[in-house]
Protein backbone atom coordinates (compact mmCIF):
# COMPACT_ATOMS: atom_id res chain seq x y z
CA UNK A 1 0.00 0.00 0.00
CA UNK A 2 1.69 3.32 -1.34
CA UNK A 3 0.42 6.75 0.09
CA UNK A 4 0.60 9.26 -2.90
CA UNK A 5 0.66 13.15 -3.08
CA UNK A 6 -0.04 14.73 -6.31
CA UNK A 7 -0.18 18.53 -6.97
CA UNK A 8 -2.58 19.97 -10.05
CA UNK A 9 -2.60 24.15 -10.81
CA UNK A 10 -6.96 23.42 -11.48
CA UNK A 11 -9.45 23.89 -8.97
CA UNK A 12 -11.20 20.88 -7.34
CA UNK A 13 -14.46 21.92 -9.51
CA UNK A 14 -12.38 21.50 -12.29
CA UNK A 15 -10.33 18.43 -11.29
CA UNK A 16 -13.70 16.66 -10.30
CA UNK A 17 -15.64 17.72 -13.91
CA UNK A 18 -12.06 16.44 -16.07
CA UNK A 19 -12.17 13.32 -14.12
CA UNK A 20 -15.85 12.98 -14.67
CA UNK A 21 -15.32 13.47 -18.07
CA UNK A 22 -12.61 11.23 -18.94
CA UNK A 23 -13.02 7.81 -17.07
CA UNK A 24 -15.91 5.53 -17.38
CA UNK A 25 -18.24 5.06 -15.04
CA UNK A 26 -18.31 1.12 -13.74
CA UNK A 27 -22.08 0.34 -15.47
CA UNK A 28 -20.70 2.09 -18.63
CA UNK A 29 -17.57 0.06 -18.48
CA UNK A 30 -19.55 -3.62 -19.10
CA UNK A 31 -20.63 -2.94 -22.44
CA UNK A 32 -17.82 -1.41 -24.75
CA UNK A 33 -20.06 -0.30 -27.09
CA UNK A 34 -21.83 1.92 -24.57
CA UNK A 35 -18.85 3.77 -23.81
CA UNK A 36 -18.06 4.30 -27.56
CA UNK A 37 -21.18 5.65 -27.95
CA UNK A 38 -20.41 8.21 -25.18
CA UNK A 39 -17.53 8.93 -27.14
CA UNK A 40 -15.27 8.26 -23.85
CA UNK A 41 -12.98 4.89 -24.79
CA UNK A 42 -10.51 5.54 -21.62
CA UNK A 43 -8.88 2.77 -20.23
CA UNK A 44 -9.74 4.35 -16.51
CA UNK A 45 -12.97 3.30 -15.15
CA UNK A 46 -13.80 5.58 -11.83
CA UNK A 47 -16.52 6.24 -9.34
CA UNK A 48 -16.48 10.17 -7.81
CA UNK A 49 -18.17 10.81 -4.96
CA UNK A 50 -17.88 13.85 -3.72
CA UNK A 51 -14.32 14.58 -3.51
CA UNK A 52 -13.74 11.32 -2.66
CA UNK A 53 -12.39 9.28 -6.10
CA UNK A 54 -11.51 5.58 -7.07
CA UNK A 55 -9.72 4.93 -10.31
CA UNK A 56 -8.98 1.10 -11.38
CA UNK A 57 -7.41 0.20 -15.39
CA UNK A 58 -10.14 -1.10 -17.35
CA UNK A 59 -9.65 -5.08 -17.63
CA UNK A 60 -10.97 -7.57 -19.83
CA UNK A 61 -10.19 -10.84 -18.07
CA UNK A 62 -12.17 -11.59 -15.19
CA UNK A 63 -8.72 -13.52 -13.47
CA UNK A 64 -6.63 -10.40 -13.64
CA UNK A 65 -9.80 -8.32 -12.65
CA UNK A 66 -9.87 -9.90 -9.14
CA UNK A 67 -6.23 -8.68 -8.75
CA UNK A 68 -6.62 -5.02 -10.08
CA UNK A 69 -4.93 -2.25 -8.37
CA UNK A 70 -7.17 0.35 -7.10
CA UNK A 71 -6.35 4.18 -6.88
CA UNK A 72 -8.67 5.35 -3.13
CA UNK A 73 -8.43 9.38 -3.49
CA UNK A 74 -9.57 12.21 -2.16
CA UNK A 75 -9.19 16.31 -4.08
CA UNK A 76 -8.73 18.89 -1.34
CA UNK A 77 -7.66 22.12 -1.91
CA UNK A 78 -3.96 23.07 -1.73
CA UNK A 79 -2.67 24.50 1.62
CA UNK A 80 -1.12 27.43 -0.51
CA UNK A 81 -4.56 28.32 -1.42
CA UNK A 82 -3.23 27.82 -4.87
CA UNK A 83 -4.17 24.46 -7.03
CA UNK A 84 -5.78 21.02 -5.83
CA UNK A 85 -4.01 18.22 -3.88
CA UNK A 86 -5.17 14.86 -4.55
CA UNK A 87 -3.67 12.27 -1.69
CA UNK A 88 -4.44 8.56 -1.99
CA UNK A 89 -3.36 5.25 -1.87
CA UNK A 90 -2.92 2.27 -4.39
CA UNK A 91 -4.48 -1.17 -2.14
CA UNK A 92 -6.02 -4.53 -3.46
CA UNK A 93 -10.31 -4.19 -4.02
CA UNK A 94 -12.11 -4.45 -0.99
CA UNK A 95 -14.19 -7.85 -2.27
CA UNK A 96 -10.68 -9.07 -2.79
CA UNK A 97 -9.26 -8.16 0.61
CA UNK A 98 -12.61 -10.08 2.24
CA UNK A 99 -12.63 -13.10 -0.29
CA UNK A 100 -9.07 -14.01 0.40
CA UNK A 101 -8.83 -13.72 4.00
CA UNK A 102 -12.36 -15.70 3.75
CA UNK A 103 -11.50 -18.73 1.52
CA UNK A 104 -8.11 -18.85 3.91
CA UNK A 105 -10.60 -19.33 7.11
CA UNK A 106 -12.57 -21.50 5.36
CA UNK A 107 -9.85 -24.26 4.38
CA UNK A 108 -8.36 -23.55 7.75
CA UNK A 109 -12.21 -24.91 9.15
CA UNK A 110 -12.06 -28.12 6.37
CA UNK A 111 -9.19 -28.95 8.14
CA UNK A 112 -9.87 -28.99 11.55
CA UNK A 113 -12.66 -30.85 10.41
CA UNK A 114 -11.08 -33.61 8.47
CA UNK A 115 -8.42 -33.46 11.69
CA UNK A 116 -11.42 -34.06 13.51
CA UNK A 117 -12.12 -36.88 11.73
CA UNK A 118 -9.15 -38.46 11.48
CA UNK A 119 -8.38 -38.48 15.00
CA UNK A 120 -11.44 -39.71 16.17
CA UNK A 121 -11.76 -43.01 13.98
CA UNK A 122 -7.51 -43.01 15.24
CA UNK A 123 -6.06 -42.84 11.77
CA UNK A 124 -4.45 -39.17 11.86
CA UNK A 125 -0.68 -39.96 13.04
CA UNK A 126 -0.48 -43.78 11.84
CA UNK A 127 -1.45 -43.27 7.72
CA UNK A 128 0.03 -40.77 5.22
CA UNK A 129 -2.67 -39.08 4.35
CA UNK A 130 -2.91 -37.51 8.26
CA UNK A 131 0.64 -36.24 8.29
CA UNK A 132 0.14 -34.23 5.30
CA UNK A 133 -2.85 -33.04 6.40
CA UNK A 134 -0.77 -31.60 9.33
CA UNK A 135 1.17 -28.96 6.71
CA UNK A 136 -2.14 -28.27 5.24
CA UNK A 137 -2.91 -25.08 7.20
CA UNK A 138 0.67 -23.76 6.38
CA UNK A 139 -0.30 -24.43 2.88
CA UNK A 140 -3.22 -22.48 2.98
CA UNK A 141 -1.16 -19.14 4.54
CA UNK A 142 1.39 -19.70 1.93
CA UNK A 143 -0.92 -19.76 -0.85
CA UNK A 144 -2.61 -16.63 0.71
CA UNK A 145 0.55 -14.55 0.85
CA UNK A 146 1.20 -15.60 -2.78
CA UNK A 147 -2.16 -14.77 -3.71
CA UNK A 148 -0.86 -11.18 -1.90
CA UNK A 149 2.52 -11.16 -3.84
CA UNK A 150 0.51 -11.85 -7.34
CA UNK A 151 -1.81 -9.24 -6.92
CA UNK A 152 1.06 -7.20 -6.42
CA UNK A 153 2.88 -7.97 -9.25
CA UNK A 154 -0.42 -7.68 -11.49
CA UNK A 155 -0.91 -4.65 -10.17
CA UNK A 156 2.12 -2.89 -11.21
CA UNK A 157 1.21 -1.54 -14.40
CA UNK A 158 -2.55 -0.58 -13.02
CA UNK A 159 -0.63 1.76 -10.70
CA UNK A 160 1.38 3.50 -13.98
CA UNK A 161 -1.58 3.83 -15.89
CA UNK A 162 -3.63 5.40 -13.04
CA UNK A 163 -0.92 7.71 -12.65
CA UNK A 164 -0.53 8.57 -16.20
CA UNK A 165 -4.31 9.23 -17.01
CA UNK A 166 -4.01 11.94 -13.91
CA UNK A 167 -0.90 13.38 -15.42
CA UNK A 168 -2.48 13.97 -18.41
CA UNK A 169 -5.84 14.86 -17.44
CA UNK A 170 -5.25 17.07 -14.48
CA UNK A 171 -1.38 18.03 -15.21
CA UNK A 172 -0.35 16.65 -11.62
CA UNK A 173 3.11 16.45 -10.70
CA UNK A 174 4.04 14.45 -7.85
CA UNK A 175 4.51 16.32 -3.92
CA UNK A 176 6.16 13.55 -2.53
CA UNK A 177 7.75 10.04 -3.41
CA UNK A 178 5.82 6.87 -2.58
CA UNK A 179 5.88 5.58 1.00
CA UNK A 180 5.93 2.15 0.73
């Protein structure tokens, strides 16, 4: 999770009707030829509310969708009286930061219960199958920091993109670097 600073010369009015203007709303963003018609192809898709903004890169496969870096922002105007800050972060979608957590508990609770069952009909330390089943929860929190560590990785160019579209739709230059 980055915190980001970015620094426009336009007023938050004027921020908030360019990004209005240039991303797609989620509903348009299902059917391509909707937002053609609009005459707005961006690659951004955004919800604004209020000052309050989240930006995501348009994606086409549902696998990579579930992974997709999401921009959480919020316009206020700049100390200096002069210009529009827009501070944010980059995270991972909230459904995915339930879902994973989630499907984690729930093989966690598979296993205790197959545990369960093993040890009471006295098969869990004498066959094979019960001393694997002993690594299985470690399995599980591996596979959930990879799952972390993909999304990441996915996420990468999302992040670029986001940045770009506000570059060249607002003119921001960046206050401060990432914090990681």
């Amino acid at each position: 999770m980055e915190r980001i600073e970015l620094h426009t010369n336009l007023s938050v009015d004027e921020s908030l009707m360019r990004l209005k203007n240039s991303v797609l709303t989620p509903a348009a963003a299902l059917f391509t030829i909707t937002s053609m018609l609009s005459g707005n192809n961006s690659d951004i898709i955004g919800k604004i509310n209020g000052r309050k903004i989240q930006l995501k890169k348009r994606r086409y496969s549902r696998y990579n969708a579930y992974f997709a870096m999401v921009f959480y922002g919020e316009l206020i105007e700049d100390p200096s009286g002069y210009g529009t800050r827009i501070i944010g972060k980059f995270d991972m979608a909230t459904y995915s930061k339930i879902l994973l957590p989630f499907f984690c508990v729930l093989g966690v609770l598979g296993w205790l219960l197959i545990m369960a069952v093993q040890i009471n009909f006295g098969r869990a330390s004498g066959n094979i199958v019960g001393r694997y089943l002993i690594l299985m929860p470690i399995a599980l929190v591996g596979y959930y920091l990879l799952q972390v560590a993909l999304y990441r990785w996915i996420g990468k160019d999302d992040k670029d993109s986001i940045l770009e579209h506000l570059r060249v739709t607002l003119g921001t230059t960046n206050i401060s670097a990432p914090i990681p």
